[in-house]
PDB file of N, CA and C in Angstrom:
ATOM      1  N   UNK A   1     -10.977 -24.034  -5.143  1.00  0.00           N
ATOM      2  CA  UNK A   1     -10.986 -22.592  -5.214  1.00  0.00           C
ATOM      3  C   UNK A   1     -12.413 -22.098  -5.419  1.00  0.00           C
ATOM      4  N   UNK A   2     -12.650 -21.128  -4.373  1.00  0.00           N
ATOM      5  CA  UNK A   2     -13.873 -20.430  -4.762  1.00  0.00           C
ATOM      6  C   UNK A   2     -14.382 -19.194  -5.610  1.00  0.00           C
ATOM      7  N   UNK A   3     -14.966 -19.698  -7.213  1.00  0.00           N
ATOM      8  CA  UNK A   3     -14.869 -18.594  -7.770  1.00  0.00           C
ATOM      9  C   UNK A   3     -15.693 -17.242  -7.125  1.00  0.00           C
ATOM     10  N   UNK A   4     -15.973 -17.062  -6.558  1.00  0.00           N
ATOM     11  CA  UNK A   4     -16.443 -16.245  -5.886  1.00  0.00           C
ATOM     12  C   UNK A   4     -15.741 -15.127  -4.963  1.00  0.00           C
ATOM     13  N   UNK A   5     -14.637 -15.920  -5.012  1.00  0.00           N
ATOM     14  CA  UNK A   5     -13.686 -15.408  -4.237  1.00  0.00           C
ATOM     15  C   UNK A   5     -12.211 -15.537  -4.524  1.00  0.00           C
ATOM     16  N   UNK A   6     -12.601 -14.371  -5.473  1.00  0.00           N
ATOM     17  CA  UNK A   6     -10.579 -13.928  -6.376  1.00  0.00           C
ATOM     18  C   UNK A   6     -10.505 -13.278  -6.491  1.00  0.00           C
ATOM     19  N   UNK A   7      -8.921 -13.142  -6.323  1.00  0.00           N
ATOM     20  CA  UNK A   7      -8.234 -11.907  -6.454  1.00  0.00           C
ATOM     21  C   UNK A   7      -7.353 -11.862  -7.241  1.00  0.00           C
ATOM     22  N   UNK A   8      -7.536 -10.820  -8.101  1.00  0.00           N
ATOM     23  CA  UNK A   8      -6.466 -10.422  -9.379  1.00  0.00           C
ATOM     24  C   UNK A   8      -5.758  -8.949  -9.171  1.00  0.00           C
ATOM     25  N   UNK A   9      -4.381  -8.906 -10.230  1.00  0.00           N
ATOM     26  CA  UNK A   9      -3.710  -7.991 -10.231  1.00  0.00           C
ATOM     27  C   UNK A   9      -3.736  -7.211 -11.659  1.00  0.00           C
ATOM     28  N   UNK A  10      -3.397  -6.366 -11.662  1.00  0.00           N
ATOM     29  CA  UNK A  10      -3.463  -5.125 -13.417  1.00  0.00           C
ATOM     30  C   UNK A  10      -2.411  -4.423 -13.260  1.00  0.00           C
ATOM     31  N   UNK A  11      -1.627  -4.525 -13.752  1.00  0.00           N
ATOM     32  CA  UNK A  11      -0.600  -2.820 -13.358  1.00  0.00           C
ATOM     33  C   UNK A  11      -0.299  -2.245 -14.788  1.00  0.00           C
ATOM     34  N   UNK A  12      -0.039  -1.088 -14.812  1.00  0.00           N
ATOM     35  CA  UNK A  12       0.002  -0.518 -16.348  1.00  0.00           C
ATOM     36  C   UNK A  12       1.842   0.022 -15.930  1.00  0.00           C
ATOM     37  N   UNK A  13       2.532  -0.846 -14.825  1.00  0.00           N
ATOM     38  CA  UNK A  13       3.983  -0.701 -14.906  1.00  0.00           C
ATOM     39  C   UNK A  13       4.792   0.135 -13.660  1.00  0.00           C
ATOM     40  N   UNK A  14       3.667   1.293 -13.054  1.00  0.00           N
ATOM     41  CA  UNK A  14       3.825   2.529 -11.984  1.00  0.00           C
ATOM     42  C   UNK A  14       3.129   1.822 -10.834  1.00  0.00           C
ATOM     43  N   UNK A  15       1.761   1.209 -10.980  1.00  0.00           N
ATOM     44  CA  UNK A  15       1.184   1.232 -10.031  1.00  0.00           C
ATOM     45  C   UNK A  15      -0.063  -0.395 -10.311  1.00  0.00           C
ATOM     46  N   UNK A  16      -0.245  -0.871  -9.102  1.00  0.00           N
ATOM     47  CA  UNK A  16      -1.130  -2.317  -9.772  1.00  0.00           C
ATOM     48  C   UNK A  16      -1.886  -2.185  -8.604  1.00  0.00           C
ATOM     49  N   UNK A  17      -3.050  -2.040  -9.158  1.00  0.00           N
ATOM     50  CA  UNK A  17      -4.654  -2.331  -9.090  1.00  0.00           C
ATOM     51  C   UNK A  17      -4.910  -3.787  -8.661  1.00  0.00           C
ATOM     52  N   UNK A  18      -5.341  -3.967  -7.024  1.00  0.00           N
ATOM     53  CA  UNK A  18      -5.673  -5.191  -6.885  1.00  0.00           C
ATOM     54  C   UNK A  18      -6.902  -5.405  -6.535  1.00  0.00           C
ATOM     55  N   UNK A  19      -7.555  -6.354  -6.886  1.00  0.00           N
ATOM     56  CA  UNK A  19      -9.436  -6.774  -6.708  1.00  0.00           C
ATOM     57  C   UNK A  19      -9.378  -7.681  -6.439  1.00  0.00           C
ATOM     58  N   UNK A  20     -10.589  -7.470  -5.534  1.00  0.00           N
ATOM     59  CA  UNK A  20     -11.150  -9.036  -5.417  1.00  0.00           C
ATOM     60  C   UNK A  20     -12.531  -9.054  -4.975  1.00  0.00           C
ATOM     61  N   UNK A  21     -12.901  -9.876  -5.820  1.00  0.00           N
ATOM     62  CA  UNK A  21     -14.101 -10.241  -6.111  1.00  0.00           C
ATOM     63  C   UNK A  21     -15.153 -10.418  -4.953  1.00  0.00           C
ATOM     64  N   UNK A  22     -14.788 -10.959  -3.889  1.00  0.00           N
ATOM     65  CA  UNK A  22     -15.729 -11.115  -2.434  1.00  0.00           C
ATOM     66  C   UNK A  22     -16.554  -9.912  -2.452  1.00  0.00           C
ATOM     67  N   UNK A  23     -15.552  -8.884  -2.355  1.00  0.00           N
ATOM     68  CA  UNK A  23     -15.665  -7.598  -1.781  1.00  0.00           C
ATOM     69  C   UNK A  23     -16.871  -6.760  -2.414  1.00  0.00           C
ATOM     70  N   UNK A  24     -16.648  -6.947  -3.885  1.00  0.00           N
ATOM     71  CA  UNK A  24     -17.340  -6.072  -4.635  1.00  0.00           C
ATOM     72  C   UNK A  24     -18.311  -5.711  -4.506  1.00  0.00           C
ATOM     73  N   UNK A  25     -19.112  -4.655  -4.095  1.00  0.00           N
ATOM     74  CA  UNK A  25     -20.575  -4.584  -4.773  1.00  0.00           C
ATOM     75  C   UNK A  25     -21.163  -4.056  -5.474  1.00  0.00           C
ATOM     76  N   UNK A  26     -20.410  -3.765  -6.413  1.00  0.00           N
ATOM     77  CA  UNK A  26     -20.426  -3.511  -8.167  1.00  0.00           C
ATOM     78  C   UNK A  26     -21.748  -1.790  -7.977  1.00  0.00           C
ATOM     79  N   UNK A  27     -21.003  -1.049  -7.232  1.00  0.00           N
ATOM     80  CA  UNK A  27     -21.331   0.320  -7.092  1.00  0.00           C
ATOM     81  C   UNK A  27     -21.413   0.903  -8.666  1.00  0.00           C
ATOM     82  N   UNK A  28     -20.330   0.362  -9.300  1.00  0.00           N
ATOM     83  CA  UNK A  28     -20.010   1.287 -10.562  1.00  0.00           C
ATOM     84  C   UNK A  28     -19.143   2.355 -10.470  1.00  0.00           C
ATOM     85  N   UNK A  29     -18.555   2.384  -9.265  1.00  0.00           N
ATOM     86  CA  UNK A  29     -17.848   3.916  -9.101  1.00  0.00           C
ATOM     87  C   UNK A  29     -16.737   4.061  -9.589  1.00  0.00           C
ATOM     88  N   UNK A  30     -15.764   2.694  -9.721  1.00  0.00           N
ATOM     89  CA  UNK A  30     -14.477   2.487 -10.504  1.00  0.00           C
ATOM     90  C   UNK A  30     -15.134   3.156 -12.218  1.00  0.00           C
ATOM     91  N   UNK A  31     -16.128   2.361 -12.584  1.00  0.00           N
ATOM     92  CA  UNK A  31     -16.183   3.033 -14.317  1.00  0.00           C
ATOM     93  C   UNK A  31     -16.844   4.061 -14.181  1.00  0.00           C
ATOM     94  N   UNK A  32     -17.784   4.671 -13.641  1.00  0.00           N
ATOM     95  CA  UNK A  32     -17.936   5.770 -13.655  1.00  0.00           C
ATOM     96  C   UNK A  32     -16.304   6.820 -13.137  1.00  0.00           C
ATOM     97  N   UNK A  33     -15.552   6.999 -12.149  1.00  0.00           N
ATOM     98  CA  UNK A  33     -14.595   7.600 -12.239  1.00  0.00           C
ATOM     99  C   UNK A  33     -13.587   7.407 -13.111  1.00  0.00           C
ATOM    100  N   UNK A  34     -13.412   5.894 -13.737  1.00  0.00           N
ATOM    101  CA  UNK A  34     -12.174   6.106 -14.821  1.00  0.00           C
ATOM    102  C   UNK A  34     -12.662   5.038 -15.837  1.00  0.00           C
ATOM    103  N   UNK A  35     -13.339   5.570 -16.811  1.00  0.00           N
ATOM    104  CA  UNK A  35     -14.382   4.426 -17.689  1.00  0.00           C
ATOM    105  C   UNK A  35     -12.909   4.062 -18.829  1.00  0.00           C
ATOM    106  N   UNK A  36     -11.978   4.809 -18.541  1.00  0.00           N
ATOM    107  CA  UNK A  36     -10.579   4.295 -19.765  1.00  0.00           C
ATOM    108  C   UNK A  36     -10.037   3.293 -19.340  1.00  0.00           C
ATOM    109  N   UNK A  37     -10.327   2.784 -17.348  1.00  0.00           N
ATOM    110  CA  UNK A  37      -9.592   1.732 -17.138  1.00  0.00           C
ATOM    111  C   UNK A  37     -10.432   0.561 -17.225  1.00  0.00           C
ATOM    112  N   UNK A  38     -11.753   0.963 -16.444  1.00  0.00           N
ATOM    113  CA  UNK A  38     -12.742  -0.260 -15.920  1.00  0.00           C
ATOM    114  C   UNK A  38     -13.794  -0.466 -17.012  1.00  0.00           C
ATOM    115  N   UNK A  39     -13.746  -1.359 -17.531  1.00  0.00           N
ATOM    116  CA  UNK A  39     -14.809  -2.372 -18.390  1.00  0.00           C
ATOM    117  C   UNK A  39     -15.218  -3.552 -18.208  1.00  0.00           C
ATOM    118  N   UNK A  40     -16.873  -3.458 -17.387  1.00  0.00           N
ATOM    119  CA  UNK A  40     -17.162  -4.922 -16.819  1.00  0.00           C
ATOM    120  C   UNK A  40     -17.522  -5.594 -17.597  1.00  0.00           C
ATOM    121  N   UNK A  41     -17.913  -5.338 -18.387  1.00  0.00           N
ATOM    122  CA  UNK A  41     -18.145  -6.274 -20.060  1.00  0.00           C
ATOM    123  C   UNK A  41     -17.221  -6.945 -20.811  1.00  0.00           C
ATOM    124  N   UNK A  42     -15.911  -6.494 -20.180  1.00  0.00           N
ATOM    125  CA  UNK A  42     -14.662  -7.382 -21.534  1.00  0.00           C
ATOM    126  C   UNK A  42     -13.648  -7.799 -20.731  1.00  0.00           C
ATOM    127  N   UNK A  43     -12.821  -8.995 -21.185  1.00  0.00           N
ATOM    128  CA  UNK A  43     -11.983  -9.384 -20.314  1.00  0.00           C
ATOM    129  C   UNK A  43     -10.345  -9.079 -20.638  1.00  0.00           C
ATOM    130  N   UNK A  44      -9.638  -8.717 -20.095  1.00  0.00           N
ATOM    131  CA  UNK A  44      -9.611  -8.190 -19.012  1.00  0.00           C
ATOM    132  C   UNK A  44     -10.218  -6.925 -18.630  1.00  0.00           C
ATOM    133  N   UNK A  45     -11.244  -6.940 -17.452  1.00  0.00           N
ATOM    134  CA  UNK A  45     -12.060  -6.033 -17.142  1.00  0.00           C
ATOM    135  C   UNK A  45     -11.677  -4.969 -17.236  1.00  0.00           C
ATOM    136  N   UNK A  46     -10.249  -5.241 -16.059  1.00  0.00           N
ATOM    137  CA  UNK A  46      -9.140  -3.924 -15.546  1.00  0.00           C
ATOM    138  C   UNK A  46      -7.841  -3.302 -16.871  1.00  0.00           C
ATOM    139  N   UNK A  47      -7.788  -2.493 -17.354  1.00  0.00           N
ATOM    140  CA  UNK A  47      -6.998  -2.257 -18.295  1.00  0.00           C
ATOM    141  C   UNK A  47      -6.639  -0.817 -17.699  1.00  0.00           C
ATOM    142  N   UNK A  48      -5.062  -0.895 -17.212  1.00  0.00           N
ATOM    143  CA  UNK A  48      -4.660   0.526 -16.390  1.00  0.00           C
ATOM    144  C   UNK A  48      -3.503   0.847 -17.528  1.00  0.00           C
ATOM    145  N   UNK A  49      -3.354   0.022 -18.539  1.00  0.00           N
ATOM    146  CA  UNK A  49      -2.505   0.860 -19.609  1.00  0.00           C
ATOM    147  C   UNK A  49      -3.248   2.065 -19.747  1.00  0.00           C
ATOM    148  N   UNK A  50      -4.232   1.908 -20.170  1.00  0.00           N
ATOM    149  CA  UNK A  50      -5.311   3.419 -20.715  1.00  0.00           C
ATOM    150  C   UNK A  50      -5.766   4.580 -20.014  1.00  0.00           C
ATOM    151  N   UNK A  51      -4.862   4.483 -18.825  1.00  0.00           N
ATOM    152  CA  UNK A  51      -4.526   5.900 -17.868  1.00  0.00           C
ATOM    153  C   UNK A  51      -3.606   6.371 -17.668  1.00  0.00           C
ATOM    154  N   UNK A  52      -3.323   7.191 -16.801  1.00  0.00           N
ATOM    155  CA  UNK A  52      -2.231   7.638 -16.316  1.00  0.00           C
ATOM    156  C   UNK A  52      -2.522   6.994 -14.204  1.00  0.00           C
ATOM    157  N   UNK A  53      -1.349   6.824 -14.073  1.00  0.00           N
ATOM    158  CA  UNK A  53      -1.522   6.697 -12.420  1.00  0.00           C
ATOM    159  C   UNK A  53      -2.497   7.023 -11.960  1.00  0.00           C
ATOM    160  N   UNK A  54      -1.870   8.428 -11.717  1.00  0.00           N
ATOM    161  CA  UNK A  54      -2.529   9.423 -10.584  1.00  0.00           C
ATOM    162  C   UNK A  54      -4.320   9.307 -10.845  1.00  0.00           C
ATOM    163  N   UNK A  55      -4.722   9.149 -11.971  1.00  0.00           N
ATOM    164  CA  UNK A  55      -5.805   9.018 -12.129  1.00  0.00           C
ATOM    165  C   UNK A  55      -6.792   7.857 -11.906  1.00  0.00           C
ATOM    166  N   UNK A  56      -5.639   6.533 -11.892  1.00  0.00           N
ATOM    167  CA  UNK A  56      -5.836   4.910 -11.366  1.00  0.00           C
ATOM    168  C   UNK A  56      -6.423   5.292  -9.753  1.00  0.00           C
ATOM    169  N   UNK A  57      -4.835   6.015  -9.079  1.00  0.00           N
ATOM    170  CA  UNK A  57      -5.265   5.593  -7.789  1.00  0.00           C
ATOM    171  C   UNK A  57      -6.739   6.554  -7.207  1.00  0.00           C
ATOM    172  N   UNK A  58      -6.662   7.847  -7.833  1.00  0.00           N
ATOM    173  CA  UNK A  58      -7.558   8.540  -7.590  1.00  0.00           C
ATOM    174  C   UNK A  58      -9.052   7.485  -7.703  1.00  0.00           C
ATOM    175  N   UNK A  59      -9.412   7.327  -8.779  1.00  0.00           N
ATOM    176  CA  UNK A  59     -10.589   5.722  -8.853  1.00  0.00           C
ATOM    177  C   UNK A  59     -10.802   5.078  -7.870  1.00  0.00           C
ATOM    178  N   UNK A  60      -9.327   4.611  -7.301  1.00  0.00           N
ATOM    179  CA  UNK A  60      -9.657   3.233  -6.536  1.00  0.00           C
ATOM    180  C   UNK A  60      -9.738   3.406  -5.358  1.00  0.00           C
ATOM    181  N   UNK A  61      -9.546   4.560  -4.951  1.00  0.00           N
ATOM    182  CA  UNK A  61     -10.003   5.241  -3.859  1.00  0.00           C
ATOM    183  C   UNK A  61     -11.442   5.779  -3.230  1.00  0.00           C
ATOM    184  N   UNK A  62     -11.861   5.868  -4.461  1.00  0.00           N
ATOM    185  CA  UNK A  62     -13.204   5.907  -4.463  1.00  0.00           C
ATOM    186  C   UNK A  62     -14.320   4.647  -4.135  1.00  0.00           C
ATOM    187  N   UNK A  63     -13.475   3.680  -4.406  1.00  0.00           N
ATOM    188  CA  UNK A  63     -14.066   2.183  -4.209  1.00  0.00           C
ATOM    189  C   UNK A  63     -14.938   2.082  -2.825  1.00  0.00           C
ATOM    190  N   UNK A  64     -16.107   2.211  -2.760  1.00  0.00           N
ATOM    191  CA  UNK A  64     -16.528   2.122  -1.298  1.00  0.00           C
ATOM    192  C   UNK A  64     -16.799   0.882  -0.615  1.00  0.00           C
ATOM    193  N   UNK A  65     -16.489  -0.710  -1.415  1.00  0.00           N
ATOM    194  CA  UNK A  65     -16.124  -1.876  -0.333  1.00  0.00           C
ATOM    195  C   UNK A  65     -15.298  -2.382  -0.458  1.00  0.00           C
ATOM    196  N   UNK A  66     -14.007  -1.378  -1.072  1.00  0.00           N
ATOM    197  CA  UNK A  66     -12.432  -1.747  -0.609  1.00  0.00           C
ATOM    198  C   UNK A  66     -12.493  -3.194  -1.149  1.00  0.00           C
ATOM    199  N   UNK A  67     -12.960  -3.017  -2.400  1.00  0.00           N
ATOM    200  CA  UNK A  67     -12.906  -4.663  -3.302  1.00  0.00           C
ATOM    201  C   UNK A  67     -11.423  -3.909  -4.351  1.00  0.00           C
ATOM    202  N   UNK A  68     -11.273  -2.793  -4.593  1.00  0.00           N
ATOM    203  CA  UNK A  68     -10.177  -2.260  -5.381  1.00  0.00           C
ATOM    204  C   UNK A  68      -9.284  -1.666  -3.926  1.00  0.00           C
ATOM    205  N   UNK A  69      -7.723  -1.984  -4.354  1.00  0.00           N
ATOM    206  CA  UNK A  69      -6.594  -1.551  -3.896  1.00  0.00           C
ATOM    207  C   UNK A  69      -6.085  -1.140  -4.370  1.00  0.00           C
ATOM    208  N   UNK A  70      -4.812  -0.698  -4.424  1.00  0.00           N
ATOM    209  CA  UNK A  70      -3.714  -0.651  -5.014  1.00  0.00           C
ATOM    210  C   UNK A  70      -2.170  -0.384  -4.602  1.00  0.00           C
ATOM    211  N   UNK A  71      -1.241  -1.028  -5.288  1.00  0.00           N
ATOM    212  CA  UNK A  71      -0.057  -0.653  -4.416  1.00  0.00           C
ATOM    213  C   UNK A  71       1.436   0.155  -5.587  1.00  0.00           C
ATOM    214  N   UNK A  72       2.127   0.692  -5.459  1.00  0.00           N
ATOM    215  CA  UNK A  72       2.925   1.076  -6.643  1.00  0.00           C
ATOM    216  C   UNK A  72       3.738   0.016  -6.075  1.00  0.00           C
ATOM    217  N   UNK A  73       4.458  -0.066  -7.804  1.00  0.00           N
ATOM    218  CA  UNK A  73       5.782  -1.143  -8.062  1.00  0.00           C
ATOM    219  C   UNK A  73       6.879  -0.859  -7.668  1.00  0.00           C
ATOM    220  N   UNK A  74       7.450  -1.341  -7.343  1.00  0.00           N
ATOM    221  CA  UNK A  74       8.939  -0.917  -6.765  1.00  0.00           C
ATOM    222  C   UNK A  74       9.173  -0.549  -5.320  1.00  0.00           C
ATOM    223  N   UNK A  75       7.698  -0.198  -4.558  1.00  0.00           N
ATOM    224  CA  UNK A  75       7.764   0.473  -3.267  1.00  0.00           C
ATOM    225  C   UNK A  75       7.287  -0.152  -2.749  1.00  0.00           C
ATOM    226  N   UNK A  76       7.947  -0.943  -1.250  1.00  0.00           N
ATOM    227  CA  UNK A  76       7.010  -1.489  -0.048  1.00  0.00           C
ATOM    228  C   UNK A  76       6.850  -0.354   0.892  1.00  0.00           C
TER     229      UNK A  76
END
């Protein structure tokens, strides 16, 4: 496995936040738009208990190398 290249999941239960690491290029735009979820300093980085949704996906949308996704639970 290449650490360099993983992908993890977060969900705070509504909606899960998926990353991966390839992608990133650590813009900052996830903690700057939602600094309650994203903390690159502590592990687990991603903590989406400490939002609300709408405010998750709003973030990860912002992601400009589509290293953050996200998909809600329950819905394909």
């Amino acid at each position: 496995m290449n650490p360099d290249n993983l992908t993890k999941e977060y969900t705070n239960g509504e909606v899960t936040i998926v990353w991966q690491s390839e992608k990133c290029i650590h813009s900052a735009n996830c903690v700057k738009n939602n600094p309650n979820v994203f903390h690159p300093k502590e592990k687990p980085w991603i903590q989406p208990e400490n939002s609300n949704t709408d405010k998750i996906i709003e973030a990860v949308k912002k992601c400009p190398s589509g290293a953050l996704t996200f998909y809600m639970n329950g819905k394909k």
